[in-house]
Protein backbone atom coordinates (compact mmCIF):
# COMPACT_ATOMS: atom_id res chain seq x y z
CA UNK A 1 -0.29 -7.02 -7.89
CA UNK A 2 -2.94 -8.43 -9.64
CA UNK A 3 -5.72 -5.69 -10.45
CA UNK A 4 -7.36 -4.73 -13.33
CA UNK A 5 -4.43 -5.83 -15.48
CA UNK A 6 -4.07 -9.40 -17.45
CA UNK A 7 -0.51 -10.19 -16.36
CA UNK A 8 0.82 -10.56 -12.33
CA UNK A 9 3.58 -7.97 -11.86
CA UNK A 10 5.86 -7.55 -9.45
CA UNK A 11 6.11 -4.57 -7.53
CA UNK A 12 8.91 -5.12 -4.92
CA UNK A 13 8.90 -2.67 -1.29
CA UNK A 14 10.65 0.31 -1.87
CA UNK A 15 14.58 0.39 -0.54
CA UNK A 16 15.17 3.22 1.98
CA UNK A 17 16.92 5.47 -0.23
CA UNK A 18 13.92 5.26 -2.22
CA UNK A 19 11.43 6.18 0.92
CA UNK A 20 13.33 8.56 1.43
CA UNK A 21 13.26 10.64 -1.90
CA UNK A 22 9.30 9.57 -1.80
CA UNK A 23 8.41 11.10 1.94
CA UNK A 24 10.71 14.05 0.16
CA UNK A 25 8.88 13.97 -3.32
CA UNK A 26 5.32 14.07 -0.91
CA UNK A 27 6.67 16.39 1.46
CA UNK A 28 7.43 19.33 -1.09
CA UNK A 29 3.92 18.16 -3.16
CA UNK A 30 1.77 18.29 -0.28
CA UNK A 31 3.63 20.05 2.94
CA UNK A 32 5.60 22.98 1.43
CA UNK A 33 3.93 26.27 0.48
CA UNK A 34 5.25 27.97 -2.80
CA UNK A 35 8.32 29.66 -2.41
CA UNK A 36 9.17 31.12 -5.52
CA UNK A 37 7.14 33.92 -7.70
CA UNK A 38 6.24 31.09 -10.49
CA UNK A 39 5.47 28.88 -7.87
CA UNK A 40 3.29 31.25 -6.47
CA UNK A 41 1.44 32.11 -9.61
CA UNK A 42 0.95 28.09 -10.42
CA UNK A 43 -0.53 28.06 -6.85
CA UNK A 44 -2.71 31.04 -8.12
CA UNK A 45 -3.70 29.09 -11.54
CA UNK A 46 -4.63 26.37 -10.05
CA UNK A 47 -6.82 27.76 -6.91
CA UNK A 48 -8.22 31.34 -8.32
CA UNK A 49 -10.68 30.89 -5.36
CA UNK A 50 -7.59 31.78 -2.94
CA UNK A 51 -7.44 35.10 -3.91
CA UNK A 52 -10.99 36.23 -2.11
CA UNK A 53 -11.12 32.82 0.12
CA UNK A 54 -7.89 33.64 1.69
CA UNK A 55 -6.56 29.92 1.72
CA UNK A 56 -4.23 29.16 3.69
CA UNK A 57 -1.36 27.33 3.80
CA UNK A 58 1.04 25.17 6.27
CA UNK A 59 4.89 25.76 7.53
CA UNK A 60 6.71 22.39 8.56
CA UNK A 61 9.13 23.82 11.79
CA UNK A 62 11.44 21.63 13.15
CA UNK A 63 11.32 19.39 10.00
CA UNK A 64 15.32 18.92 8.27
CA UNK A 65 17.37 15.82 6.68
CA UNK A 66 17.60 13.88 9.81
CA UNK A 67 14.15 13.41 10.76
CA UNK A 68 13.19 12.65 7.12
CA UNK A 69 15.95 9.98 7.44
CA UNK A 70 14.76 8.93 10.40
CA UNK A 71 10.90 8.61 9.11
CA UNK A 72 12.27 6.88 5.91
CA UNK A 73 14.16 4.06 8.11
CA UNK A 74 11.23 3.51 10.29
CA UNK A 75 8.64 2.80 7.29
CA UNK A 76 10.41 -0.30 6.49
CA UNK A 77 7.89 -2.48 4.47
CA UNK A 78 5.95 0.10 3.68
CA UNK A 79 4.20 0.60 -0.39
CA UNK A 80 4.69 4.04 -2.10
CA UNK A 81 0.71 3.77 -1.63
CA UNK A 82 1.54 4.33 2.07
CA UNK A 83 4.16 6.51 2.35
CA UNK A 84 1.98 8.85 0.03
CA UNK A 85 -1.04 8.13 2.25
CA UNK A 86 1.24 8.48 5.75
CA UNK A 87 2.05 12.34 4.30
CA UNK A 88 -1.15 13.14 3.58
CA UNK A 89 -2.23 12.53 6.78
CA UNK A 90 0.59 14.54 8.07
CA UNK A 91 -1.01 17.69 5.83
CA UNK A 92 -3.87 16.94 7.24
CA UNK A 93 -2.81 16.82 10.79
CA UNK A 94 -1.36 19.79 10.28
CA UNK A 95 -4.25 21.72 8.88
CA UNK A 96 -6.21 20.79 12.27
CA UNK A 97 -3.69 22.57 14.32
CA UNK A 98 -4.12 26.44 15.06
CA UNK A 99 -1.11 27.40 13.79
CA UNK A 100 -1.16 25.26 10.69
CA UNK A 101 1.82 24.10 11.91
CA UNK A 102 3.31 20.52 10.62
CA UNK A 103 6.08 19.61 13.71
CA UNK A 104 8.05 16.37 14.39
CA UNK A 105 5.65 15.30 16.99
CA UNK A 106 2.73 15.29 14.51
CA UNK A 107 4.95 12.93 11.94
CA UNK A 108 5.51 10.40 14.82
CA UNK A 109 2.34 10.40 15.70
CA UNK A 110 0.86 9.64 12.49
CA UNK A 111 3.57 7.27 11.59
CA UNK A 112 3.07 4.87 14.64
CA UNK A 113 -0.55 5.28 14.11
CA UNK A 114 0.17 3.93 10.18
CA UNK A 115 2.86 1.56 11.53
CA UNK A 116 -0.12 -0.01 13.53
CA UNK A 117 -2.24 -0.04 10.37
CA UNK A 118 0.75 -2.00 8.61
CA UNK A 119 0.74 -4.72 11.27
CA UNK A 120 -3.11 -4.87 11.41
CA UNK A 121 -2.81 -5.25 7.12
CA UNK A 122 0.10 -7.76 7.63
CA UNK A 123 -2.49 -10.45 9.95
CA UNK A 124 -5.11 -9.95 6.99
CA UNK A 125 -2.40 -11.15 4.90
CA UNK A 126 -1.55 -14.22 6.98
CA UNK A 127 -5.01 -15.10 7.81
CA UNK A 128 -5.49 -14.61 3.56
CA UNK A 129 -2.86 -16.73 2.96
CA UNK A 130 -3.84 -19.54 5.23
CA UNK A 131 -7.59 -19.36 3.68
CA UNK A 132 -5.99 -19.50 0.00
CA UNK A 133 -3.86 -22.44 1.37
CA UNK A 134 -7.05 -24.72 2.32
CA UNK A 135 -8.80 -23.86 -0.83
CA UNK A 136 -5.69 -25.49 -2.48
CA UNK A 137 -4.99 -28.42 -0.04
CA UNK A 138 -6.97 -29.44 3.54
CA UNK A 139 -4.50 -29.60 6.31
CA UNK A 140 -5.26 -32.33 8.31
CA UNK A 141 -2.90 -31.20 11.09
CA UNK A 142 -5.59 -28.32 11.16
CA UNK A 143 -9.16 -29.68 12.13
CA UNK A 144 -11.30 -28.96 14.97
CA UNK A 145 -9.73 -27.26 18.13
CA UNK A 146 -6.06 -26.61 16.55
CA UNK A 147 -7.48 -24.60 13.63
CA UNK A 148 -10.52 -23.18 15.96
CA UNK A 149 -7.02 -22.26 18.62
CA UNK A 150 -5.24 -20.32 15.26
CA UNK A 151 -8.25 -18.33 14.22
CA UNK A 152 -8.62 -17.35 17.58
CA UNK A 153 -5.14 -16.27 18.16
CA UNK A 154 -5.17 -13.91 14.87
CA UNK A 155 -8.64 -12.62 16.26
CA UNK A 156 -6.91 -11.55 19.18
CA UNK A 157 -4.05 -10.18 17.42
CA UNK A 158 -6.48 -8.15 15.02
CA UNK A 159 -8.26 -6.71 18.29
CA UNK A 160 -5.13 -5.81 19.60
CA UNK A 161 -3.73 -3.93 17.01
CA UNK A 162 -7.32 -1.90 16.84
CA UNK A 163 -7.19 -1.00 19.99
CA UNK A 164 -3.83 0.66 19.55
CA UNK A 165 -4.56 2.22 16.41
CA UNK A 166 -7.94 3.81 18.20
CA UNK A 167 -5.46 5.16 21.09
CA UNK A 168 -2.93 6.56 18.75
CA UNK A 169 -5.81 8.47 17.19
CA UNK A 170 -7.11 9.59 20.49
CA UNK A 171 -4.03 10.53 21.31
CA UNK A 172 -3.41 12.80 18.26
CA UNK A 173 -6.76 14.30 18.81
CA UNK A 174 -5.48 14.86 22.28
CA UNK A 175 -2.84 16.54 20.73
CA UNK A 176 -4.56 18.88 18.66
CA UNK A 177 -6.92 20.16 21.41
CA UNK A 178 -3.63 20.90 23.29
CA UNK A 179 -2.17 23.32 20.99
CA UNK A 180 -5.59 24.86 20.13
CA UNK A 181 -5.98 25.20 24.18
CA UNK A 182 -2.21 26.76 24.01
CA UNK A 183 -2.80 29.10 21.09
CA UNK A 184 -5.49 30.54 22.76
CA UNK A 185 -4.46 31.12 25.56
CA UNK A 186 -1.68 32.88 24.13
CA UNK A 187 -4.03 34.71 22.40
CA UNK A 188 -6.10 35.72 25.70
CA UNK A 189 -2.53 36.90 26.90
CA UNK A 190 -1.79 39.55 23.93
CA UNK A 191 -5.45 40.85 24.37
């Protein structure tokens, strides 16, 4: 990482004990409504508007040790930057839903749409790499059609990837009409 400091550090990929106690860390910071009375009341302090705007807030169902394992040993490679992104998104996903539900389905969903976005980041990389490495020294194994023949391939690669990441999100949106669709039509049902 070299931004807006003087001196390159280091920052190596979390392990996946680490993932884990970050997507738990997120989880409770951005997932879990307050449980406790002073937990409540710093909920309180911090949004007065609440009170009279009747926020609301989401339940995880479904949701235990073994899927957070799971989720933890699937974001291999990932930054803390991600994983803290990846759960935001599931909030998010969750607050589209009717029931303000946040469900295993939703987490997979968003992960393989991020897992997508990790590939698509990791062929920037490469193709970054390979422009740094002709700044430094000209190839000249790589002139004319070979190097025309490697752009081309990471093209496709990139378009690939896009694609995929633009069904993932249809599909979540697919998901979301679904349950909205279901809840009311419970709804029509208790009426």
């Amino acid at each position: 990482m070299h931004d807006r400091i003087d001196e390159v550090v280091n920052f190596g990929k979390p392990s996946v004990s680490e993932r884990q106690t970050m997507l738990y860390h997120y989880l409770v910071k951005y997932c879990q409504p307050p449980q406790t009375q002073t937990e409540k009341f710093q909920f309180l302090w911090r949004y007065p508007r609440s009170i009279y705007t009747g926020k609301r807030q989401i339940r995880m169902e479904g949701i235990d040790h073994a899927v957070i394992e799971s989720m933890a040993e699937k974001t291999e490679g990932f930054s803390g930057r991600e994983i803290m992104k990846m759960v935001v998104a599931w909030h998010d996903a969750a607050f589209t839903t009717p029931d303000l539900l946040l469900t295993p389905e939703i987490l997979d969903r968003i992960l393989e749409k991020f897992q997508l976005q990790h590939q698509l980041k990791s062929t920037w990389t490469r193709s970054e790499a390979l422009m740094y490495e002709k700044m430094i020294d000209i190839d000249s194994s790589m002139v004319g059609s070979q190097q025309e023949d490697a752009k081309s391939a990471r093209d496709k690669e990139s378009e690939d990837l896009l694609e995929k990441i633009s069904g993932q999100r249809i599909a979540l949106k697919d998901l979301r009409e679904g349950t909205k669709q279901a809840a009311s039509t419970e709804e029509a049902k208790k009426e």
